[in-house]
N, C-alpha and C. Protein backbone atom coordinates (compact mmCIF):
# COMPACT_ATOMS: atom_id res chain seq x y z
N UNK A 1 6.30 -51.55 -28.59
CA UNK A 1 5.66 -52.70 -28.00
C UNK A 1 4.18 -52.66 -28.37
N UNK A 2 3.73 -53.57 -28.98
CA UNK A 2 1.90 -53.24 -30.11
C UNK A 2 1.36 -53.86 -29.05
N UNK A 3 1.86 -55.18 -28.14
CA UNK A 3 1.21 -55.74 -27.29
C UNK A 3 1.98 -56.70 -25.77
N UNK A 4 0.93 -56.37 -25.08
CA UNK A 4 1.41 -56.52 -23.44
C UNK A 4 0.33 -56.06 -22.64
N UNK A 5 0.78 -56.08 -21.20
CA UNK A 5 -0.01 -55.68 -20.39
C UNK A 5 1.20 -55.35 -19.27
N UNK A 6 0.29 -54.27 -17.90
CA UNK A 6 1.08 -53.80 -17.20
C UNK A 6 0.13 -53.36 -16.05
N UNK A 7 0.83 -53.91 -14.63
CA UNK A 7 -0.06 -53.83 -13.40
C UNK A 7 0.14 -52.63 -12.94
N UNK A 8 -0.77 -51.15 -12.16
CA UNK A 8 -0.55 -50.45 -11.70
C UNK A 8 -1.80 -50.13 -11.33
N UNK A 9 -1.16 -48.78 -10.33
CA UNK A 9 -2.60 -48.30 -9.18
C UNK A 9 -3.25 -47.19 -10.12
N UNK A 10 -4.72 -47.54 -10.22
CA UNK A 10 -5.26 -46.19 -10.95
C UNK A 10 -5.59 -44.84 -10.44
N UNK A 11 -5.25 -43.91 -10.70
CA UNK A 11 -5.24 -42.75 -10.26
C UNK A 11 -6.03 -42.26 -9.95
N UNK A 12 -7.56 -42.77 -10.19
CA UNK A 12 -8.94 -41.89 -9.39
C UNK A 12 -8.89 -42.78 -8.10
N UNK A 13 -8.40 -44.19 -8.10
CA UNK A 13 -8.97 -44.82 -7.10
C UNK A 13 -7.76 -45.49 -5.96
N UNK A 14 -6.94 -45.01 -6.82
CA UNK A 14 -5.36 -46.03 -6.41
C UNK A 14 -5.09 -47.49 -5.52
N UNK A 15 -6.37 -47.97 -6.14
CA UNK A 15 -6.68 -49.31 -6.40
C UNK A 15 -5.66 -49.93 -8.06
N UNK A 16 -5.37 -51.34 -7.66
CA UNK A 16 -4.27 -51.93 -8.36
C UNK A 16 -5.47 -52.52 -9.57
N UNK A 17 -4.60 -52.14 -10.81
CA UNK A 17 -5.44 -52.88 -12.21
C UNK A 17 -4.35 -52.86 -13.37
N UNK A 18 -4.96 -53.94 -13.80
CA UNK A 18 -3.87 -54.56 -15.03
C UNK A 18 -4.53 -54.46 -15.99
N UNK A 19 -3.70 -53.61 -17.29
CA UNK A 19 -3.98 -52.60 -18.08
C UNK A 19 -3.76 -53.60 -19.55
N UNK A 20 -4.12 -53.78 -20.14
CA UNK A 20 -3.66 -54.68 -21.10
C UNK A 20 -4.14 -54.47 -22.60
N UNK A 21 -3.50 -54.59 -23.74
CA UNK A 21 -2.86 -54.02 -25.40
C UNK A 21 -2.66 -54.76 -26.08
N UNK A 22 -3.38 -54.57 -27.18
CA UNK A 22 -3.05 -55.44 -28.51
C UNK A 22 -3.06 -54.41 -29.55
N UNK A 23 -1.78 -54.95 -30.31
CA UNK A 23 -1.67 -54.02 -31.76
C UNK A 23 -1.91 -52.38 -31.27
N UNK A 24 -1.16 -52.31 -30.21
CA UNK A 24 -1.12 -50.89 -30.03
C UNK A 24 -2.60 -50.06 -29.49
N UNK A 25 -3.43 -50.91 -28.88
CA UNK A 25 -4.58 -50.68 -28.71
C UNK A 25 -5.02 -51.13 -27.21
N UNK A 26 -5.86 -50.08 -26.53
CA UNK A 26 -5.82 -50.80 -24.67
C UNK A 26 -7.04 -51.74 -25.02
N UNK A 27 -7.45 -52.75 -24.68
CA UNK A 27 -7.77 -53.94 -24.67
C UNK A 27 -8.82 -54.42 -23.65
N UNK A 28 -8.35 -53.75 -22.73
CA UNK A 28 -9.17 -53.77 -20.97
C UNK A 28 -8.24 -53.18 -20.25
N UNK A 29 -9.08 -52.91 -19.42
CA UNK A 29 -8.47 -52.77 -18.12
C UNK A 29 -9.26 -53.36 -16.77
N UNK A 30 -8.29 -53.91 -16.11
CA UNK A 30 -9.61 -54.83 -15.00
C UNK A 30 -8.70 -54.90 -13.68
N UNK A 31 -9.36 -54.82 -12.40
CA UNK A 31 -9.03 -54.80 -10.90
C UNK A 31 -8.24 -56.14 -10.76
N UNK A 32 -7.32 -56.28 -9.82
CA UNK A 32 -6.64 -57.36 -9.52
C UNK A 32 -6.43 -56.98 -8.09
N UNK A 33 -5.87 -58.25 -7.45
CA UNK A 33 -5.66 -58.14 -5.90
C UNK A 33 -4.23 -57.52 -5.66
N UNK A 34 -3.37 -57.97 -6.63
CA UNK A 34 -2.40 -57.72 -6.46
C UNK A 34 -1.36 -56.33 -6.94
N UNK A 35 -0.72 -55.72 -5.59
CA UNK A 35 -0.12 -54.47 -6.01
C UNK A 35 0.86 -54.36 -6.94
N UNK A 36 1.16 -53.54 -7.82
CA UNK A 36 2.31 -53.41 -8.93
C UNK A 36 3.46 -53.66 -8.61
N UNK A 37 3.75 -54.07 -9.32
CA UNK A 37 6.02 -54.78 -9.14
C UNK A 37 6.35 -53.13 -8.23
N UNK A 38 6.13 -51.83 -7.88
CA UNK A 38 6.59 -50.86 -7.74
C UNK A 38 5.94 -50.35 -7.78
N UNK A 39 5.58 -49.46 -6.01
CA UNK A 39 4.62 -48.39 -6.00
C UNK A 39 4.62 -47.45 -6.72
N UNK A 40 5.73 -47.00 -7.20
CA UNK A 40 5.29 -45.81 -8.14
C UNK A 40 5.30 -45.90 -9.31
N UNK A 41 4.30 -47.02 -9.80
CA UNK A 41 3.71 -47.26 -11.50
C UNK A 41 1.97 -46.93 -11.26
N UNK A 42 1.90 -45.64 -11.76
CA UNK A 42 0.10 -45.25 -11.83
C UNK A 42 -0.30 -45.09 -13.32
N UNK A 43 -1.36 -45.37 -13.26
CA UNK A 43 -2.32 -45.34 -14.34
C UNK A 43 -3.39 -44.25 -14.34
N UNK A 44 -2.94 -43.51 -15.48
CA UNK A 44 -3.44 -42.26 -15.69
C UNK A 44 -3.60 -41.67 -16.59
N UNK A 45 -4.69 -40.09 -17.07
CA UNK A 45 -4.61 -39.68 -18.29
C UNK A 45 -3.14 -38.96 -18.57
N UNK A 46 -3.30 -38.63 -20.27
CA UNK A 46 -1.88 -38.33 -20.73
C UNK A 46 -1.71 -36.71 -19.91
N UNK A 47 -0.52 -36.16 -20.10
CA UNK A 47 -0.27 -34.93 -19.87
C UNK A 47 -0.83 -33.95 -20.44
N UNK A 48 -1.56 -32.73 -20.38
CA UNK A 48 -0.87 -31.45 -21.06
C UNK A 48 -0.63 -30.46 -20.94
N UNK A 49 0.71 -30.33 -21.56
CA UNK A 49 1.73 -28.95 -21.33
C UNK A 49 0.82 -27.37 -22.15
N UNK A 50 0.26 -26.88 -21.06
CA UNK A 50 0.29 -25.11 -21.47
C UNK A 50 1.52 -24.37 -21.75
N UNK A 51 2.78 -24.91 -21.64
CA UNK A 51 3.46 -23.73 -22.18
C UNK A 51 4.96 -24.49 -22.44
N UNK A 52 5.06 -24.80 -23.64
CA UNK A 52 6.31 -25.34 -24.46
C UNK A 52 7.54 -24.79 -25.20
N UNK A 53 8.77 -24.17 -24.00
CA UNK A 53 9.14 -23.59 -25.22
C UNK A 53 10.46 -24.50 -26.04
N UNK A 54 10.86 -25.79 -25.53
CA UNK A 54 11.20 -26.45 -26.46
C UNK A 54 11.34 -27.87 -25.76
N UNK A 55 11.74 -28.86 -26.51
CA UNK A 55 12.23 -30.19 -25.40
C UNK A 55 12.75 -30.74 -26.56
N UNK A 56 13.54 -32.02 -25.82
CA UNK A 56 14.44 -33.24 -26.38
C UNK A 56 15.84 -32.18 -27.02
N UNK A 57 15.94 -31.80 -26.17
CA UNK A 57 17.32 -30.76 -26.81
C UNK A 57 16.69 -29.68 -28.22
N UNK A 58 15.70 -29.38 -28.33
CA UNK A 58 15.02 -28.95 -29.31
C UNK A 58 14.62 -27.44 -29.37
N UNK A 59 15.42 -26.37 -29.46
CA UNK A 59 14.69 -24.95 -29.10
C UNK A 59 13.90 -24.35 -29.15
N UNK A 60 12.74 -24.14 -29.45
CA UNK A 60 11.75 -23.32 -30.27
C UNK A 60 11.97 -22.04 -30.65
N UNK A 61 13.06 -21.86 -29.44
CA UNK A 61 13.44 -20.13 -29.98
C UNK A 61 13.93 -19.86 -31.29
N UNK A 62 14.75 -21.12 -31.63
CA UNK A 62 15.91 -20.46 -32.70
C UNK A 62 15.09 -20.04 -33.71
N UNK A 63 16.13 -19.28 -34.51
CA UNK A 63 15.00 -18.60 -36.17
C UNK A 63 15.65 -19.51 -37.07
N UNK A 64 15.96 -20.86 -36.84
CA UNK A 64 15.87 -21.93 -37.78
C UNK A 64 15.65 -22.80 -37.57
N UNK A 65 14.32 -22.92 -36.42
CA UNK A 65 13.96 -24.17 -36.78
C UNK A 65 13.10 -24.90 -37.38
N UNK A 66 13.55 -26.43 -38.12
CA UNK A 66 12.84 -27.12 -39.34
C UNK A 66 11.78 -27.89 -38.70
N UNK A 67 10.51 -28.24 -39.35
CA UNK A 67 9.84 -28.97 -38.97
C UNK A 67 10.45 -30.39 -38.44
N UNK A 68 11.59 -30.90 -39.03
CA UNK A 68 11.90 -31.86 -38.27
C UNK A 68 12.15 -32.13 -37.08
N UNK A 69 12.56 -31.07 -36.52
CA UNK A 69 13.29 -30.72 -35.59
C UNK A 69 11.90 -30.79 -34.26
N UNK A 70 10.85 -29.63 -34.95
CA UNK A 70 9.55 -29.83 -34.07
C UNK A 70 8.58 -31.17 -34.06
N UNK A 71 8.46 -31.87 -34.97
CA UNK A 71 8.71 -33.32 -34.81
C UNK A 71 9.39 -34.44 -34.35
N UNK A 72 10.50 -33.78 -34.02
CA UNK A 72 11.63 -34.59 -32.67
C UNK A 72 10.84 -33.80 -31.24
N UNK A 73 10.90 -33.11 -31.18
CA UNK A 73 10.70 -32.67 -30.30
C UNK A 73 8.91 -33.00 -29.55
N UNK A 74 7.98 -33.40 -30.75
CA UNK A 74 6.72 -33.63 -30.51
C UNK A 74 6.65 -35.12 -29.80
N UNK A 75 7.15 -35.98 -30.78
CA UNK A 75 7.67 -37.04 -30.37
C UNK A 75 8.13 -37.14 -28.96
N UNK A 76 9.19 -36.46 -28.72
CA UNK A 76 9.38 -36.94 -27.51
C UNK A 76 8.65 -36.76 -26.14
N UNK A 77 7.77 -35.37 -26.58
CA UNK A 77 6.82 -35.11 -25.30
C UNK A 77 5.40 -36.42 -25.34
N UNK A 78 5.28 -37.05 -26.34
CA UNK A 78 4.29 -37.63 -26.34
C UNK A 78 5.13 -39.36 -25.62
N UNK A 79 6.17 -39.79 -26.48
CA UNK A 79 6.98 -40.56 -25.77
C UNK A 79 6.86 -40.62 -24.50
N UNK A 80 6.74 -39.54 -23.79
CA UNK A 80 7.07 -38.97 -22.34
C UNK A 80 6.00 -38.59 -21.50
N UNK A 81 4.71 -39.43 -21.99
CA UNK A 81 3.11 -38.99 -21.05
C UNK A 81 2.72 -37.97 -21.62
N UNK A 82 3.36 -36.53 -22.72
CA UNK A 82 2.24 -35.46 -23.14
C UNK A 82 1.49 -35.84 -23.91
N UNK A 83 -0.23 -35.82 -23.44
CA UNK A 83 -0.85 -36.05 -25.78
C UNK A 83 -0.77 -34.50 -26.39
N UNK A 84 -0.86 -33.07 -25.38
CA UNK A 84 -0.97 -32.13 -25.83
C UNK A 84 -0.16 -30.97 -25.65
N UNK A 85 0.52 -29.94 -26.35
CA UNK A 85 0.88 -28.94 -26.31
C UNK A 85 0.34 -27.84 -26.38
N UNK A 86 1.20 -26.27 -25.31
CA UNK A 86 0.50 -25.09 -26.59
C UNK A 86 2.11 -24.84 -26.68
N UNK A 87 2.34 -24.83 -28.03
CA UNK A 87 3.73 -23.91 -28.21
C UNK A 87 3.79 -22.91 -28.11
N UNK A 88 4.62 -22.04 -27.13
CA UNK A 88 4.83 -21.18 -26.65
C UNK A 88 6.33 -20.54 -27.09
N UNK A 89 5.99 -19.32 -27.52
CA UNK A 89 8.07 -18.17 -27.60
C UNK A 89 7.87 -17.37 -26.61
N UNK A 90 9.23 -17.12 -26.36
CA UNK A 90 9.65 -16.20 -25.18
C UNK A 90 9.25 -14.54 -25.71
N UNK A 91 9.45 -13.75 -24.88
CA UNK A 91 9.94 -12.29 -25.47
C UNK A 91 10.56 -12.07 -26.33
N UNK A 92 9.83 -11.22 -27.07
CA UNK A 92 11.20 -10.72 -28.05
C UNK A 92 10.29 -10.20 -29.17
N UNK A 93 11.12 -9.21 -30.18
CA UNK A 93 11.24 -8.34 -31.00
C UNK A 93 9.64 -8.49 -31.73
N UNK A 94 8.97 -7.41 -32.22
CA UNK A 94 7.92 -8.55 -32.87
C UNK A 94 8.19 -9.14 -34.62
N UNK A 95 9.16 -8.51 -35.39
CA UNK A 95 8.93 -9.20 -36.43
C UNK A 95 9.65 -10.59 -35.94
N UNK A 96 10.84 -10.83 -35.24
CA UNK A 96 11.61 -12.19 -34.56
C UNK A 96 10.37 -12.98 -34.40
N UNK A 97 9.45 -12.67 -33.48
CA UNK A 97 8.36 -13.28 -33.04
C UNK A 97 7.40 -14.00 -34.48
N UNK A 98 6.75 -12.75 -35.08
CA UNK A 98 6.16 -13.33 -36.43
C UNK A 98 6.79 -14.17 -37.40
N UNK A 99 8.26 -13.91 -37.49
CA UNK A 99 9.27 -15.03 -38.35
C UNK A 99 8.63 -16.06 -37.83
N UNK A 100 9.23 -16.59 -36.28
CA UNK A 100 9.48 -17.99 -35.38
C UNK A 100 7.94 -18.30 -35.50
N UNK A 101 6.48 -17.73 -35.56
CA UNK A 101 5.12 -18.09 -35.53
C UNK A 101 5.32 -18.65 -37.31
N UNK A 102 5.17 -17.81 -38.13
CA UNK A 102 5.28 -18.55 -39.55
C UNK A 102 6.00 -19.87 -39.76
N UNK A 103 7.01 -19.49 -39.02
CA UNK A 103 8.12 -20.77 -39.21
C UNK A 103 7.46 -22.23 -38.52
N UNK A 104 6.69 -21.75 -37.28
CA UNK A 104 5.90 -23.20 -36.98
C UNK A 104 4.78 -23.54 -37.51
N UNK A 105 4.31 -23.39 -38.79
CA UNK A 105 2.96 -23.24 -39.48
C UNK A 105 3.45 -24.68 -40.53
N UNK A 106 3.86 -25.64 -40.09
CA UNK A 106 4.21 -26.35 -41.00
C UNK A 106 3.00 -27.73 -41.24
């Protein structure tokens, strides 16, 4: 959706404002009287996750995974309110570990 707009309460003030986009770009944002179709639509900064160890069905553990795969998976946290990650592996062996670190160097 490159363009629209959308009423919700802003999160420093949770006062109601309509947020509005063109070409994928915020446009304004400005106070209105009126409360959002649904109290629970807020307006807020993006997420970020300190500690990722995989999403969208996506493992980080495995010792094969392709950049595509971490690109599905980037995608979807950003899809989903994150702008930022730290990728994070579990325990384990240290050359396992140094493989799975090289392997995300893409």
């Amino acid at each position: 959706m490159n363009s629209g707009s959308v009423t919700a309460r802003f999160l420093r003030t949770g006062m109601p404002v309509k947020l509005t986009w063109e070409d994928g770009r915020i446009t304004s944002v400005q106070p209105v009287a009126e409360a959002p179709e649904t109290e629970h639509r807020w307006l807020a900064p993006p997420l970020v996750d300190l500690q990722v160890n995989g999403y969208a069905g996506v493992d980080f553990q495995q010792n094969t995974l392709t950049g595509e795969e971490l690109l599905t998976a980037v995608r979807a946290l950003r899809r989903d309110g994150c702008s930022r990650i730290l990728f994070t592996l579990i325990t384990d062996e240290w050359p396992t570990l140094l493989t799975r670190l090289r392997r995300g160097r893409w």
